[in-house]
Protein backbone atom coordinates (compact mmCIF):
# COMPACT_ATOMS: atom_id res chain seq x y z
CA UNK A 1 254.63 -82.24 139.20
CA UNK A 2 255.04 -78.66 140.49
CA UNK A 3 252.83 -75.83 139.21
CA UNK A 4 251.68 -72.78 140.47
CA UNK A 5 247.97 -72.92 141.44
CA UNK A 6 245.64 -69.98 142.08
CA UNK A 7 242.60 -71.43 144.70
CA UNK A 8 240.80 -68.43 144.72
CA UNK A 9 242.73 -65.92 147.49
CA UNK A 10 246.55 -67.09 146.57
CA UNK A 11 248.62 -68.35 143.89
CA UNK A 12 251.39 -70.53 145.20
CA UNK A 13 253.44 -73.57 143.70
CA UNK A 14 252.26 -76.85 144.87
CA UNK A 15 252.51 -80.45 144.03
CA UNK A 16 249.81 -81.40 141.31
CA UNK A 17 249.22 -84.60 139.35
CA UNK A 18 250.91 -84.49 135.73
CA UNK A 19 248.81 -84.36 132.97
CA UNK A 20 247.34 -87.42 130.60
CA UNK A 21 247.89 -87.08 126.95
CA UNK A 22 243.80 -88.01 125.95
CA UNK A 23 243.12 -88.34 122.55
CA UNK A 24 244.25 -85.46 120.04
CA UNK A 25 246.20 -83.62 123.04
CA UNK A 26 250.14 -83.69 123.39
CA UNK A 27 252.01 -83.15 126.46
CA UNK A 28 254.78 -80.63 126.32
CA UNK A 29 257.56 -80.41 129.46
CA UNK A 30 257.46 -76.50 129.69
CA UNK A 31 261.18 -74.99 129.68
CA UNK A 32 259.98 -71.29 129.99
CA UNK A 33 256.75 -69.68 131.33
CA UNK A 34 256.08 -66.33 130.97
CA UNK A 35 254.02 -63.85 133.07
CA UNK A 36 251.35 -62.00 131.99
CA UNK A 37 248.88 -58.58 132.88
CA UNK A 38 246.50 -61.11 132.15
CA UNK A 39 248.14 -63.60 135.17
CA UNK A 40 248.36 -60.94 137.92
CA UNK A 41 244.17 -59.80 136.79
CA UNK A 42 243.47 -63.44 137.43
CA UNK A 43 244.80 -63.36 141.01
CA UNK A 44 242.60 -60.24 141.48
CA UNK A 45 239.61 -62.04 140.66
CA UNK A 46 239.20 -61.59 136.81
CA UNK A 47 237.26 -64.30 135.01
CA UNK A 48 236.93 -66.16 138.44
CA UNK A 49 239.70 -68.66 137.32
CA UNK A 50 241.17 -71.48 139.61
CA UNK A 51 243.46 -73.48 138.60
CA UNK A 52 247.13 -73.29 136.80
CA UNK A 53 248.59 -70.14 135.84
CA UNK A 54 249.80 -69.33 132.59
CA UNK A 55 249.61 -69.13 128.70
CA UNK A 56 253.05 -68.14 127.36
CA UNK A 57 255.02 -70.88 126.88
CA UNK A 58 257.95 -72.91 125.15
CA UNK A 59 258.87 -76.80 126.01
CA UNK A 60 259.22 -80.02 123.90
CA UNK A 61 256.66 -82.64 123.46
CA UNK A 62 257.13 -85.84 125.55
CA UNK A 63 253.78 -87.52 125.10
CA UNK A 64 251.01 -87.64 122.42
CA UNK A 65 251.84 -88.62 118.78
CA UNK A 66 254.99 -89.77 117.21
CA UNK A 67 254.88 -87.61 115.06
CA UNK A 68 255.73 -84.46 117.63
CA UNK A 69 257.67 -86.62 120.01
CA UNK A 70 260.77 -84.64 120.97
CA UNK A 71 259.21 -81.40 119.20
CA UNK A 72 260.13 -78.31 120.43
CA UNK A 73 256.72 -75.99 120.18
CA UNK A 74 254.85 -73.27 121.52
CA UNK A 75 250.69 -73.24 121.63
CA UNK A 76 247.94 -71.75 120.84
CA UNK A 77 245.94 -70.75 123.80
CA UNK A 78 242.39 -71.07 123.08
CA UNK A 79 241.45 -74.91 122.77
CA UNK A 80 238.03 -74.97 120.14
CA UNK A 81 235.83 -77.75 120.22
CA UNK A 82 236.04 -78.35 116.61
CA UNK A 83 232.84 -79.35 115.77
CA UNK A 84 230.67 -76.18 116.14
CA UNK A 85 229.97 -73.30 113.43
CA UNK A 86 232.82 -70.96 114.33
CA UNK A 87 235.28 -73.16 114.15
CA UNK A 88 233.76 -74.65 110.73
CA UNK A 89 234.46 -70.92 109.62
CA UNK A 90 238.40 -71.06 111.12
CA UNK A 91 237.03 -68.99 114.07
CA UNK A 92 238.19 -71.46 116.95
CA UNK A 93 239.40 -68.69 119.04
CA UNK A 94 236.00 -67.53 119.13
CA UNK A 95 234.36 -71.46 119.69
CA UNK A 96 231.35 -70.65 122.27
CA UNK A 97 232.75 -74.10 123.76
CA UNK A 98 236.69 -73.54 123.72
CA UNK A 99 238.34 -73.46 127.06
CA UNK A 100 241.73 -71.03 127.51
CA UNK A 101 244.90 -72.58 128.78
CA UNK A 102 245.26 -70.52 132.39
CA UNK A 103 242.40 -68.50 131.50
CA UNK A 104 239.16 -70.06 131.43
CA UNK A 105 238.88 -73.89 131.95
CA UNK A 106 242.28 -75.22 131.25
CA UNK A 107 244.94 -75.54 133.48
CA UNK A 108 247.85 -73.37 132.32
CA UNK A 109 251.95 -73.82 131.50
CA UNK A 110 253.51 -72.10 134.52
CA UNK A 111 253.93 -75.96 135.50
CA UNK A 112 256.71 -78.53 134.59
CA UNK A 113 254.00 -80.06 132.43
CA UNK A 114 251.02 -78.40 130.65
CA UNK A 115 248.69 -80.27 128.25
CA UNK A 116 247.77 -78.82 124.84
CA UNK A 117 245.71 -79.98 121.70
CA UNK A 118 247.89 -81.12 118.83
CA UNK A 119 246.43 -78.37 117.13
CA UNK A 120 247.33 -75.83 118.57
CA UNK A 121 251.09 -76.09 118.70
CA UNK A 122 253.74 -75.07 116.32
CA UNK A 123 257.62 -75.90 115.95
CA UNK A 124 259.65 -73.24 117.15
CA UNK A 125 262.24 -72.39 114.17
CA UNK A 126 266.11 -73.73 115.27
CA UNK A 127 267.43 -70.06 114.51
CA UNK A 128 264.94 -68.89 117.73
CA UNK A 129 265.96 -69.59 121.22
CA UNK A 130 263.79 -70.67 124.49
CA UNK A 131 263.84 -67.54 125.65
CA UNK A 132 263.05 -65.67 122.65
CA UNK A 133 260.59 -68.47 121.72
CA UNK A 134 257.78 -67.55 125.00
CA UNK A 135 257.25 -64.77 123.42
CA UNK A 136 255.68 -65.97 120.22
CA UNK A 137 252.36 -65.74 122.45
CA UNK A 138 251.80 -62.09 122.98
CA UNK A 139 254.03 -61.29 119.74
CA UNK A 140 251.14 -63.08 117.95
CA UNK A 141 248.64 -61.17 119.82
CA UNK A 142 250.61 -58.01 118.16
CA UNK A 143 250.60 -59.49 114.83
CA UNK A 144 246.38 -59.88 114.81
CA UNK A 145 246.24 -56.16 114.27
CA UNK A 146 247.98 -56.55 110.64
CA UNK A 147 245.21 -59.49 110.03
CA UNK A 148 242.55 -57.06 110.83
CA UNK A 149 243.40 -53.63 109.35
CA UNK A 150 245.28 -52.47 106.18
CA UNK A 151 248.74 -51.52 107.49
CA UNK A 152 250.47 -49.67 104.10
CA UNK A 153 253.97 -48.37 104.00
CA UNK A 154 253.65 -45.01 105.64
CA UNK A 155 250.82 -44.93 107.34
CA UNK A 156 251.00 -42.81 110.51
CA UNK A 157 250.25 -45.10 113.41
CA UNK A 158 249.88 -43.76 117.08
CA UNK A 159 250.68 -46.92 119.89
CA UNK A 160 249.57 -45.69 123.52
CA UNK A 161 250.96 -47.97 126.46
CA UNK A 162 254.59 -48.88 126.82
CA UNK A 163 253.71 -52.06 128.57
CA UNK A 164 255.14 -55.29 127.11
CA UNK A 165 252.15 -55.56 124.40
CA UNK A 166 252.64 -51.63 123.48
CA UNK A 167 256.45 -52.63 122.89
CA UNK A 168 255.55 -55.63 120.67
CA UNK A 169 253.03 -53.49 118.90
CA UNK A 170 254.82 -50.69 117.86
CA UNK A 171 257.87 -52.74 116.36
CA UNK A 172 254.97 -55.29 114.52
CA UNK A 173 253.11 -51.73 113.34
CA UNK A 174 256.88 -50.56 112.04
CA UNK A 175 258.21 -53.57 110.52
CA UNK A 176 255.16 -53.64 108.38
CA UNK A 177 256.28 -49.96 107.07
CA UNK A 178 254.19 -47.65 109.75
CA UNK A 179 255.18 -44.56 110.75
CA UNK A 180 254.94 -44.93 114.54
CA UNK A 181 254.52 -42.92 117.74
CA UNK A 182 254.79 -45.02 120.95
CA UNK A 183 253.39 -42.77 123.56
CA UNK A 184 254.05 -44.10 127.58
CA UNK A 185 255.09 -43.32 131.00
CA UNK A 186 258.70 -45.20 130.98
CA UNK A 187 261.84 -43.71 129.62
CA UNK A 188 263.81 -46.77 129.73
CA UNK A 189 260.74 -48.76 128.60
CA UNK A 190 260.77 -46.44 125.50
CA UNK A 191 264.36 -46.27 124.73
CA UNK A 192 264.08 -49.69 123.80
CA UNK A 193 261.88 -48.68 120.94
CA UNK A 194 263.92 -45.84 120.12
CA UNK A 195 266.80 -48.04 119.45
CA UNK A 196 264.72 -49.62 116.93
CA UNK A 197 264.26 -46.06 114.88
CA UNK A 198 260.67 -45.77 116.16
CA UNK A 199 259.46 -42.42 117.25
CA UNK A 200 258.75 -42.08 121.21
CA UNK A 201 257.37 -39.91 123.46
CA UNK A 202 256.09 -39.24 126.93
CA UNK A 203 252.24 -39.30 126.93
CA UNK A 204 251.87 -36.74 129.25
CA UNK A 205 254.06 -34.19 127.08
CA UNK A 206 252.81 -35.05 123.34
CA UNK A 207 250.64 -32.88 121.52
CA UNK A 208 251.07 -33.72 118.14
CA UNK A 209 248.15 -34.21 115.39
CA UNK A 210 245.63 -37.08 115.17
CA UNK A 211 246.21 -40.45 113.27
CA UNK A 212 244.64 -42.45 111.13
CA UNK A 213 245.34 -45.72 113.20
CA UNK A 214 245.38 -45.40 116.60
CA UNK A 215 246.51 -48.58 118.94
CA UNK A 216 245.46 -48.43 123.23
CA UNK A 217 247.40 -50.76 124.77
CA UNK A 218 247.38 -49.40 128.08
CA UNK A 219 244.06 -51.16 130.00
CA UNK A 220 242.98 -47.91 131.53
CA UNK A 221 240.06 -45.92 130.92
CA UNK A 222 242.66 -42.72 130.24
CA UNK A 223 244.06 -44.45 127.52
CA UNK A 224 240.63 -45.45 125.91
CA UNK A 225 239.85 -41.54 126.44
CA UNK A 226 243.21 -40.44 125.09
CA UNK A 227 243.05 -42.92 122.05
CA UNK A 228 239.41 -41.56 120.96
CA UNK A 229 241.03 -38.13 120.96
CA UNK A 230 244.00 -39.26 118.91
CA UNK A 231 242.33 -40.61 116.32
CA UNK A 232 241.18 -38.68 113.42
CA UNK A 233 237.75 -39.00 111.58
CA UNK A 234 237.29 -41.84 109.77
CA UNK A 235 240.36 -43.56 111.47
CA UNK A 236 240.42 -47.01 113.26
CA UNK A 237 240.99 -47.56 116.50
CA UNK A 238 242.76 -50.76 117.49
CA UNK A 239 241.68 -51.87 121.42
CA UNK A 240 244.57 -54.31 122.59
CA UNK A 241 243.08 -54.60 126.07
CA UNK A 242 240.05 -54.28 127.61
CA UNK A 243 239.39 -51.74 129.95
CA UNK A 244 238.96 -53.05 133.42
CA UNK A 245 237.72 -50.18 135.29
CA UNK A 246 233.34 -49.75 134.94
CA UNK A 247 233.30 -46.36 134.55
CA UNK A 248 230.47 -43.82 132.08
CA UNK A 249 232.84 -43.38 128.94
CA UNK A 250 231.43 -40.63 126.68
CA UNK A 251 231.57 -42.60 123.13
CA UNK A 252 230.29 -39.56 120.99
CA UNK A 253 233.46 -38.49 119.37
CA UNK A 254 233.35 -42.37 117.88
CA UNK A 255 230.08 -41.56 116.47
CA UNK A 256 231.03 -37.83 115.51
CA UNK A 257 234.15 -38.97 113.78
CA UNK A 258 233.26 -41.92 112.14
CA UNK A 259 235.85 -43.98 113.81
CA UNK A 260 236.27 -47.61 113.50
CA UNK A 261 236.82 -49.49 116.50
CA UNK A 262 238.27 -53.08 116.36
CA UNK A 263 238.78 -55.23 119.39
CA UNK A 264 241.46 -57.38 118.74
CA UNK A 265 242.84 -60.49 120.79
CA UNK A 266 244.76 -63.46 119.89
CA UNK A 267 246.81 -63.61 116.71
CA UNK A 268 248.69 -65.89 114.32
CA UNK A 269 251.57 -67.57 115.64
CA UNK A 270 253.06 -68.55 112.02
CA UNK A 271 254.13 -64.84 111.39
CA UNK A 272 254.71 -63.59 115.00
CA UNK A 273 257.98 -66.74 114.91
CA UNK A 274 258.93 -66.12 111.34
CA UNK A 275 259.80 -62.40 112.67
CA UNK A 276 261.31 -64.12 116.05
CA UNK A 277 263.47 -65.88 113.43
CA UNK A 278 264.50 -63.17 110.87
CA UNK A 279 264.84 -60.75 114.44
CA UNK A 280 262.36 -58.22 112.84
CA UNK A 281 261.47 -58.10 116.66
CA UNK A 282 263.54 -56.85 120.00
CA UNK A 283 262.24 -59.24 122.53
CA UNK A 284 265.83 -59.76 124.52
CA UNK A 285 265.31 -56.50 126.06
CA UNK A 286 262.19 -56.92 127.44
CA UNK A 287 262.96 -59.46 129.94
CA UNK A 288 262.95 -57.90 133.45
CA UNK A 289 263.83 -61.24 135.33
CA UNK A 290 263.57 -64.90 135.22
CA UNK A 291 263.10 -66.99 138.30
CA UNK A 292 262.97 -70.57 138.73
CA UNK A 293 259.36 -72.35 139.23
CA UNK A 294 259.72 -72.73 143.03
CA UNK A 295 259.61 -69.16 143.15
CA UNK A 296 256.63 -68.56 140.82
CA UNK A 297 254.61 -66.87 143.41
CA UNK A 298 257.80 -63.99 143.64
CA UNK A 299 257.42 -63.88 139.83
CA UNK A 300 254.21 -62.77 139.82
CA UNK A 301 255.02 -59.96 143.04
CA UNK A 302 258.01 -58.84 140.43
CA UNK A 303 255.94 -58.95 137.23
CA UNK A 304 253.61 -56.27 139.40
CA UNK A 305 256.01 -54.03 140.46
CA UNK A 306 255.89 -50.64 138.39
CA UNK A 307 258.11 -50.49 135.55
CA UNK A 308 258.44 -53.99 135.24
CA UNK A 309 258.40 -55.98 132.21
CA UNK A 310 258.21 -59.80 131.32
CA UNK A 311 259.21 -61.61 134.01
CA UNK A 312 259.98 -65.39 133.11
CA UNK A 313 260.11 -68.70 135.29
CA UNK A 314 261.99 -71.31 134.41
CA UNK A 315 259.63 -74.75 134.52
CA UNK A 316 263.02 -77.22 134.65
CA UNK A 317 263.19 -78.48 131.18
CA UNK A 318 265.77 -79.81 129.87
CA UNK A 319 267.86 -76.87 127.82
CA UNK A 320 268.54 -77.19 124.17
């Protein structure tokens, strides 16, 4: 099969052996891949990965049990071992052992095959197209925060980064009744939110008072800075990325201030494709380009370029 393969100084599509459905794993022939921050940090020597690309996915299941034959799904990305004491306490995506499909250990889906345990996949809803579908990944990711703190109708919610998370975000934080400010660099990035009815503005120009739940979703140590400073004492912060750069980072205000921080990560993919379904969610407009897989490598060179947003490959199968 094809799949795009980072060795350690290039990613580039090559021929690879398919997958083998071992016990309690399906195979699933991937129709869309989508690109991640997380893909092009990979190829810059994050988390020392080699191996396949890619954790955003949609496909149909063409080996593995009967019962999900012919199955159109999406996965879960971190693969638990099952047997240990986190994921006896439904913490699998924090298993010490799990492996993390194009991550850490597990080849990934930017392939025309990708293997994935049973458990982890779900049936993508009929009203919810492929391309609407690879996004239940990252939407998920978006959703976590509403798992973690208590989101009520009004609450004034601050969202810095209009990256493709920072989108997702701020429409999860105002479908659940938040009053949000989305705060980025991109006008066209945040008109897409102001279609939606949610407050934007350029984060260089805002001045306006702190919050009580503040959301960085930009990666950068400004943002982390920014984000302390926008919250207000006694408020949570919500960290959506981690920030790459090791650089001193004066913590104090946290302390002063009382503020919560919560790192959050992966999410649940139940609710993040019930809202794909009931289109609580604008995800058509945040596709910058889609590419097929023989030009995976030029995905990832677009998905870099400034301003861009998800780029998406298309692994070859079949449509539906």
């Amino acid at each position: 099969m094809q799949a795009l393969v980072f060795d350690g100084r290039e990613a580039r599509v090559v021929e690879r052996p398919a997958p083998e459905p071992a016990p309690g794993m399906a195979v699933v022939a991937v129709r869309w891949a989508g690109v991640c921050r997380t893909d092009l940090e990979l190829c810059r020597g994050y988390m020392d990965f080699r191996g396949v690309l890619g954790h955003e996915f949609v496909g149909r299941v063409v080996e593995g049990p009967d019962a999900w034959r012919g199955a159109r799904v999406v996965g879960e990305i971190n693969f638990a071992c099952g047997r240990c004491d986190a994921c006896a306490r439904g913490l699998g995506r924090h298993c010490p052992q799990r492996t993390v499909m194009g991550i850490a250990g597990a080849d990934g889906a930017i392939a025309e095959r990708v293997a994935v345990p049973v458990a982890n996949l779900h049936r993508v809803p009929d009203a919810v197209a492929d391309e609407r579908a690879v996004f239940a990944e990252p939407l998920a990711a978006a959703h976590e925060i509403l798992e973690q703190v208590a989101v009520a109708p009004g609450t004034r919610a601050v969202v810095l980064g209009d990256g493709k998370l920072g989108l997702l975000v701020a429409q999860v934080l105002g479908a659940a009744g938040a009053r949000v400010t989305a705060l980025g660099h991109h006008d066209a990035k945040l008109a897409l939110l102001a279609r939606r009815g949610i407050e934007t503005a350029r984060a260089e120009a805002w001045n306006g008072p702190p919050a009580p739940l503040v959301v960085e979703a930009t990666g950068s140590v400004a943002g982390f800075r920014r984000a302390i400073a926008l919250c207000q004492p006694r408020g949570t912060l919500v960290l959506k990325s981690t920030v790459a750069a090791q650089e001193a980072l004066d913590l104090a205000p946290i302390v002063i201030h009382e503020i919560r921080v919560v790192g959050s990560r992966c999410g649940p993919f139940a609710p993040a494709l019930a809202a794909l379904a009931a289109e609580r969610v604008d995800v058509d407009g945040l596709v910058s380009d889609r590419l097929p897989l023989a030009r995976a490598a030029d995905a990832l060179a677009r998905a870099a370029e400034r301003g861009a947003l998800k780029v998406l490959i298309d692994c070859g199968a079949p449509r539906v």
